[in-house]
N, C-alpha and C. Protein backbone atom coordinates (compact mmCIF):
# COMPACT_ATOMS: atom_id res chain seq x y z
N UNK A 1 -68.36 11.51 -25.23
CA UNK A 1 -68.54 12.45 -24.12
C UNK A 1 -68.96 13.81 -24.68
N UNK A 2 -70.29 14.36 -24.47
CA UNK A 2 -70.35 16.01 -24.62
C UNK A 2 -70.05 16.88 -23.35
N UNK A 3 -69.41 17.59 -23.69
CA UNK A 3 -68.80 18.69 -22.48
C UNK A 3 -69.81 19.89 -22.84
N UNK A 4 -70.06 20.38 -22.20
CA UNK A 4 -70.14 21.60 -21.74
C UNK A 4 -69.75 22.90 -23.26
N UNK A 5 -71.04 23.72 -23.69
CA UNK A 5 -70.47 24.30 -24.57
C UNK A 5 -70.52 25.88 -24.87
N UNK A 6 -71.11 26.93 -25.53
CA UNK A 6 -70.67 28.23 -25.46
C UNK A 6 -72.06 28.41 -24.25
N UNK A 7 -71.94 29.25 -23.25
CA UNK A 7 -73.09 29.52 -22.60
C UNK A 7 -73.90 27.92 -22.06
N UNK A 8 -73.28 27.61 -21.50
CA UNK A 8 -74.02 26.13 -20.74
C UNK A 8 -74.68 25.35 -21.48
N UNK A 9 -74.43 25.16 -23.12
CA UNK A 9 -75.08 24.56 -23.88
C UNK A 9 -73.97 23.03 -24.08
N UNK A 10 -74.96 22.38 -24.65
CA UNK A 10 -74.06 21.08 -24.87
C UNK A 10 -73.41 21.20 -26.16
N UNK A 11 -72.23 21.21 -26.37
CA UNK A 11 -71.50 21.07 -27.24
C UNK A 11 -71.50 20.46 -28.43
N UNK A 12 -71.43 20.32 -29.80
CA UNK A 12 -71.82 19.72 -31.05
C UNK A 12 -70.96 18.64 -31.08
N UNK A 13 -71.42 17.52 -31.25
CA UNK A 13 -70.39 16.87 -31.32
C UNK A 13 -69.38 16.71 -32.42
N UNK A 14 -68.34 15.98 -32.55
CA UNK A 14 -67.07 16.13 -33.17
C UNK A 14 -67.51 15.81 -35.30
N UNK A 15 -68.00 14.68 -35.20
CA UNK A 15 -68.84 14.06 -36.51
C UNK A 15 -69.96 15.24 -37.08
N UNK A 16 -70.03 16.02 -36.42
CA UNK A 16 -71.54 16.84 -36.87
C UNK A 16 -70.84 17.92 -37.01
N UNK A 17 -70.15 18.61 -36.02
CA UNK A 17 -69.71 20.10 -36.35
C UNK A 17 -69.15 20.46 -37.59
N UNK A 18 -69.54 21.79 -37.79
CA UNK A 18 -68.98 22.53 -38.95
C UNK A 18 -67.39 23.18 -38.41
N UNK A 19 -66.75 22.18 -38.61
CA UNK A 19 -65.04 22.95 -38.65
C UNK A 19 -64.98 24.05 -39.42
N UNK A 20 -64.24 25.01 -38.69
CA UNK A 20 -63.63 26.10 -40.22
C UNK A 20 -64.65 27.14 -40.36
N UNK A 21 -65.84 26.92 -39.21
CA UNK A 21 -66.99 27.97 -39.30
C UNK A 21 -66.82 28.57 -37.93
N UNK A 22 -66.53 30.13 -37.70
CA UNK A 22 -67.16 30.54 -36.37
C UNK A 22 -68.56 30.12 -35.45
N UNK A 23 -69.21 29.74 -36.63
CA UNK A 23 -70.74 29.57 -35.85
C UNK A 23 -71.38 28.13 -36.31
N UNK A 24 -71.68 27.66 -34.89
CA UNK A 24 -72.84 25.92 -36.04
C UNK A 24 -74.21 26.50 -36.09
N UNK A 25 -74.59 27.57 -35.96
CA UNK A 25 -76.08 27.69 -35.84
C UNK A 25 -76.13 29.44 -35.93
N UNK A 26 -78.07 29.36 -36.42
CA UNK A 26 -78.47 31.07 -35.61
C UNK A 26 -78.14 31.38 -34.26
N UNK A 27 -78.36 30.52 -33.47
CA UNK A 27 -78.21 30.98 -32.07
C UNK A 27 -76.65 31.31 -31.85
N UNK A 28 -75.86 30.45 -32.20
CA UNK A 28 -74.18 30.89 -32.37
C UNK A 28 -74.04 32.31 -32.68
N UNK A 29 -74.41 32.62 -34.00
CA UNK A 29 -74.26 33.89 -34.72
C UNK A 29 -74.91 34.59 -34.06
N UNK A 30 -75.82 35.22 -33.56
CA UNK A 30 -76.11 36.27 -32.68
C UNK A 30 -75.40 36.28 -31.66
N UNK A 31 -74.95 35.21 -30.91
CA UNK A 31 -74.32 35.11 -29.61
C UNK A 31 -72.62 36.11 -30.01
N UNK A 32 -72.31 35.37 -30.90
CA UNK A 32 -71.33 35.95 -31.56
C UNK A 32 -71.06 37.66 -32.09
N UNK A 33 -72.38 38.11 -32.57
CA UNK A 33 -72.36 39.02 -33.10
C UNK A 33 -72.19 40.12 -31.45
N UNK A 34 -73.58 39.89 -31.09
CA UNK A 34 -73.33 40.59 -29.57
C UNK A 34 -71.96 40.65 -29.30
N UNK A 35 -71.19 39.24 -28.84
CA UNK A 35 -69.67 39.24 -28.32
C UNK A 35 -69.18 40.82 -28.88
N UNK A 36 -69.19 40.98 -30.38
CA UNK A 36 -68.69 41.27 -30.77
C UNK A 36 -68.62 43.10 -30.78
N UNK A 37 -69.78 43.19 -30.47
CA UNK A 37 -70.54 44.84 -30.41
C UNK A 37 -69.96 45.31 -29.25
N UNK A 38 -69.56 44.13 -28.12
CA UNK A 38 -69.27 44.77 -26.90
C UNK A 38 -67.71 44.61 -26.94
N UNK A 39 -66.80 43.81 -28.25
CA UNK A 39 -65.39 44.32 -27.66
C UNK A 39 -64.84 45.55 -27.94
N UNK A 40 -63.72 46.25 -27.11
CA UNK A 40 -63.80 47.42 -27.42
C UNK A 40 -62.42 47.58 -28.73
N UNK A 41 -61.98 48.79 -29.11
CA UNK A 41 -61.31 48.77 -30.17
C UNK A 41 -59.78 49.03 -29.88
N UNK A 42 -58.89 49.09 -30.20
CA UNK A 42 -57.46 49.04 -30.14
C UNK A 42 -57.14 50.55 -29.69
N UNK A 43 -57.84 51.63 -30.26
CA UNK A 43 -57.22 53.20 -29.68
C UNK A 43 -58.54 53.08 -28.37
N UNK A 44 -59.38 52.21 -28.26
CA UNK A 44 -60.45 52.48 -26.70
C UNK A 44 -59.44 51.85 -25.64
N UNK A 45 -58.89 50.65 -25.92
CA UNK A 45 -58.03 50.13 -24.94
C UNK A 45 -57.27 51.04 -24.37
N UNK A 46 -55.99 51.82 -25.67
CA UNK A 46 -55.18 52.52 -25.57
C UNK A 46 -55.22 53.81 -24.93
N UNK A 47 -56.46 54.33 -25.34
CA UNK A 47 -56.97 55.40 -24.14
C UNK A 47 -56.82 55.53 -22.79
N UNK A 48 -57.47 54.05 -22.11
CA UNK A 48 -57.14 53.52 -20.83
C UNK A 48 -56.20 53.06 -20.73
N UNK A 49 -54.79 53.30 -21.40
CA UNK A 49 -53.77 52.81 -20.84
C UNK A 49 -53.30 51.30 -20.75
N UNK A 50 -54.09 50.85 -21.46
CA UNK A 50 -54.10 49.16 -21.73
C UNK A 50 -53.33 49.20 -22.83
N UNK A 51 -52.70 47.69 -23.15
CA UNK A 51 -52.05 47.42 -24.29
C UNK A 51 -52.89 46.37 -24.99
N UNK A 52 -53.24 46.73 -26.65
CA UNK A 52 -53.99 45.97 -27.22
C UNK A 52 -53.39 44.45 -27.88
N UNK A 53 -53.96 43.29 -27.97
CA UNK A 53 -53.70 42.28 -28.49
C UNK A 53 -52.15 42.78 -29.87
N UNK A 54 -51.26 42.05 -29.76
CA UNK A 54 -50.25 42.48 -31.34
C UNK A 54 -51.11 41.32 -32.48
N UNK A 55 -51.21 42.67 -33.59
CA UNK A 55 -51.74 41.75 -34.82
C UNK A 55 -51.07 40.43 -35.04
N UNK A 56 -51.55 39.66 -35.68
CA UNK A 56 -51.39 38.58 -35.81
C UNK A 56 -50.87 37.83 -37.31
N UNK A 57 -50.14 37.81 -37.71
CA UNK A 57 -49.43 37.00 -39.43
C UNK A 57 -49.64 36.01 -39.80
């Protein structure tokens, strides 16, 4: 079965994917990188009064 995968793409299947990698492809990694330009930072949250994610161990 392929489901459904980042952005309406079909998903890699299980035998092929690269485990242990954020990205299977160029198109991943840009998609990714963007994600990434637009999250905001821990004192931007805090500004607005939001509470940021607790680091993680």
């Amino acid at each position: 079965m392929n489901r459904a995968g980042q952005a309406g793409r079909a998903s890699t299947p299980v035998e092929t994917a690269q485990n242990g990698s954020m990205v299977q492809d160029l198109d991943d990694l840009k998609r990714l990188g963007h994600d990434m330009e637009r999250m905001r930072t821990n004192q931007e949250l805090e500004e607005d009064g939001l509470v940021p994610d607790p680091k993680q161990e």
